[in-house]
Protein backbone atom coordinates (compact mmCIF):
# COMPACT_ATOMS: atom_id res chain seq x y z
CA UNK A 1 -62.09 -53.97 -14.12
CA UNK A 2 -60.72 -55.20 -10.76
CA UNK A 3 -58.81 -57.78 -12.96
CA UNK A 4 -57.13 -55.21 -15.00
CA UNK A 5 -56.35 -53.35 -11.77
CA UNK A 6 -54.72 -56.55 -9.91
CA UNK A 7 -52.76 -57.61 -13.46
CA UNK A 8 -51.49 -53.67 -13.62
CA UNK A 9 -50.54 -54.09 -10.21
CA UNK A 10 -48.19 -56.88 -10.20
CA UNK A 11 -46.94 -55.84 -13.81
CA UNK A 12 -45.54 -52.80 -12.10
CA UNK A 13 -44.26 -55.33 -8.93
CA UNK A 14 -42.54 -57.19 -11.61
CA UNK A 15 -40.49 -54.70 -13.03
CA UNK A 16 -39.82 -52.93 -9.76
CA UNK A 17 -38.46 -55.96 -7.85
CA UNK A 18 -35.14 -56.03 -10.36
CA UNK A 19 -34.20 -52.67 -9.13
CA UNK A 20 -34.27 -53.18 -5.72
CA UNK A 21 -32.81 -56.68 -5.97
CA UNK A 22 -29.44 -55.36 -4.12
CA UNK A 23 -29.10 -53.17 -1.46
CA UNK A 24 -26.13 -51.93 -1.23
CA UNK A 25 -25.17 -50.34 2.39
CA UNK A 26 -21.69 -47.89 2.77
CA UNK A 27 -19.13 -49.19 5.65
CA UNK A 28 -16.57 -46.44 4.63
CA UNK A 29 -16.17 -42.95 4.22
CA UNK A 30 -15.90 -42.05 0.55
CA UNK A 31 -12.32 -40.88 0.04
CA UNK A 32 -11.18 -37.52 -1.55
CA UNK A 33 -11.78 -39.19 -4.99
CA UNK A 34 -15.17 -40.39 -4.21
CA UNK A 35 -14.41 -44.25 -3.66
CA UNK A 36 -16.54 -46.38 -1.04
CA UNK A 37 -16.83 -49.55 -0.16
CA UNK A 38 -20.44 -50.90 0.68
CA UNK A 39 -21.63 -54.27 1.41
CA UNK A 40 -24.76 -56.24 -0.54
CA UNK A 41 -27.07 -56.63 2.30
CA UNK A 42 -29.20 -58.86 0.35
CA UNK A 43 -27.01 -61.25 -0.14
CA UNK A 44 -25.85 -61.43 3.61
CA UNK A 45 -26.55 -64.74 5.28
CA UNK A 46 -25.19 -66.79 8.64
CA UNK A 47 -23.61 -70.23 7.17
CA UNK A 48 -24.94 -73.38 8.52
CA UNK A 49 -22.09 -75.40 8.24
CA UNK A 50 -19.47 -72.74 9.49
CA UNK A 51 -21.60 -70.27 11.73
CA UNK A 52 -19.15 -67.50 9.87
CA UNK A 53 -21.58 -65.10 8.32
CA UNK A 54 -21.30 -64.58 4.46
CA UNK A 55 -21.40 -60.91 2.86
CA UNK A 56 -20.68 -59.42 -0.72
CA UNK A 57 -18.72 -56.42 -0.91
CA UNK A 58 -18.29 -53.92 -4.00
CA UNK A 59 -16.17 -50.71 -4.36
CA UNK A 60 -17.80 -47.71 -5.96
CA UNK A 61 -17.46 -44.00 -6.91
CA UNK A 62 -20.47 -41.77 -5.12
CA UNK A 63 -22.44 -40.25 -7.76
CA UNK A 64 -21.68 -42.66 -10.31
CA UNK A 65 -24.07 -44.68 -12.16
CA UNK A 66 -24.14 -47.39 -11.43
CA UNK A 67 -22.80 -46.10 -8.23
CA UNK A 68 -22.35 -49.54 -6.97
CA UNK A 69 -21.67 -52.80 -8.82
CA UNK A 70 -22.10 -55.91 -9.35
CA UNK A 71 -25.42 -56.04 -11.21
CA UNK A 72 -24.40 -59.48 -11.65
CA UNK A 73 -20.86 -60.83 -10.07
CA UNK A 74 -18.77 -60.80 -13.03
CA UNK A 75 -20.20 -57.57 -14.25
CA UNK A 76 -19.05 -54.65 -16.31
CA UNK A 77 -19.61 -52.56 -13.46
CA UNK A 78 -18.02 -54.53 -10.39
CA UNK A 79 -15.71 -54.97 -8.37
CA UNK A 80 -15.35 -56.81 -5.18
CA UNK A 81 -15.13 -59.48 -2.59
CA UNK A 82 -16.79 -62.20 -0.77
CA UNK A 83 -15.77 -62.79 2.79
CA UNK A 84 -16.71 -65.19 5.63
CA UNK A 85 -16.55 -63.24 9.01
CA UNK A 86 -16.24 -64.66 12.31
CA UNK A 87 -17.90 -61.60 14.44
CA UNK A 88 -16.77 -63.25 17.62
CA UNK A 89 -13.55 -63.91 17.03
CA UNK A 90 -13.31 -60.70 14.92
CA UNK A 91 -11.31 -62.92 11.40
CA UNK A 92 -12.24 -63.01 7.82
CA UNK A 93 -12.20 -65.55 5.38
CA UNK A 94 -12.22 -64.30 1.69
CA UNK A 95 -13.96 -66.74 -0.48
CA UNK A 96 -13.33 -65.17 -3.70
CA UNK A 97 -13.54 -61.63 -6.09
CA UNK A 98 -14.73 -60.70 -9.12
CA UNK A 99 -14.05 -57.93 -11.53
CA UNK A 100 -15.31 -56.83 -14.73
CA UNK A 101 -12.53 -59.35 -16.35
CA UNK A 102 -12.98 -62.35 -13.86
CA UNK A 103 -16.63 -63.55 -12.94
CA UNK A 104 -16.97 -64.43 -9.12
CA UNK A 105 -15.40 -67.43 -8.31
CA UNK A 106 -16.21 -68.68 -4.46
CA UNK A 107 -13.27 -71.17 -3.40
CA UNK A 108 -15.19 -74.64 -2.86
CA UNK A 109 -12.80 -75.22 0.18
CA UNK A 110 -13.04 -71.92 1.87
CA UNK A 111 -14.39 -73.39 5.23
CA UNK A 112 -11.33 -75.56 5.82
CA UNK A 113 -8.86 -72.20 5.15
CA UNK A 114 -7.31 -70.52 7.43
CA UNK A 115 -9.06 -67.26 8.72
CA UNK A 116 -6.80 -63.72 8.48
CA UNK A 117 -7.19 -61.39 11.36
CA UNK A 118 -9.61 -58.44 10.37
CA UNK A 119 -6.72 -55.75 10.48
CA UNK A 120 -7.26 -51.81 8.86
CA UNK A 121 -9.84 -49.61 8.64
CA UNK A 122 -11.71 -50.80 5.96
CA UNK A 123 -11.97 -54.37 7.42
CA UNK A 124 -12.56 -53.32 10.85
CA UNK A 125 -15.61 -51.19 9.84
CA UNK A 126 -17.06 -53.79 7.60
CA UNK A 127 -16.80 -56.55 10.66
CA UNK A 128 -18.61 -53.39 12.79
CA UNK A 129 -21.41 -53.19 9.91
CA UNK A 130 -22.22 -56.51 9.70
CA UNK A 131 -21.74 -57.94 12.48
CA UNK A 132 -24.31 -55.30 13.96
CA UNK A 133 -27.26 -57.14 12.07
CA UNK A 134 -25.70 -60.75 11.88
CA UNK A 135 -28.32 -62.40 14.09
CA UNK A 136 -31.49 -61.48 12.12
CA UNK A 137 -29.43 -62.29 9.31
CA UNK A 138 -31.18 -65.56 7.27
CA UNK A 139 -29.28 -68.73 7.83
CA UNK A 140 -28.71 -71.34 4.84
């Protein structure tokens, strides 16, 4: 009985663990129409080589569903951006996008481009977000 109970268990682990693969966490104010930009917390991490720290972003429509893409970069229901951020000296990198019509394509030189300054509202509250939790962010 206790086996049944354990197997139940992680079957139900199993299937939860896909849904909360992503957490998707809101660095703008939705706009009149509903659009915000959020940031894939999960996939967050410090790069070793660079020190910049590495975050997924995706536009979305509150109250949508999905209300925030990618399921998978390259997705029917994504779009978005991967940037390199230098908290410090307060620049971005952007590594690559994806779309529903282009899968994500990361740029294998990105460390060796040059960085753009993190200008506007939208960047500016995304290097705020991040940057917040960058040092108990994972390093690889």
């Amino acid at each position: 009985m206790r086996r049944a109970a354990v197997i139940a268990t992680l079957s139900a682990l199993a299937l939860a663990l896909p849904a909360i693969a992503e957490t998707w966490t809101a660095y703008t104010t939705p706009t009149d129409k509903g659009i915000q930009w959020s940031y894939d917390s999960d996939y967050s991490y410090r790069d070793a080589a660079s020190g910049r720290v590495v975050v997924m972003t995706a536009v979305g429509k509150v109250g949508a569903t999905p209300r925030m893409g990618p399921s998978a970069p390259g997705a029917s229901d994504g779009v978005g951006f991967v940037y390199a951020l230098d908290c410090k000296a307060k620049n971005l990198i952007p590594m690559g996008g994806y779309s529903p019509k282009k899968p994500l394509e990361v740029a294998g030189d990105w460390r060796s481009a040059a960085p753009k300054k993190a200008d506007g509202a939208d960047d500016a509250a995304l290097m705020r977000q991040v940057c917040a939790g960058a040092a108990s962010l994972p390093t690889k």
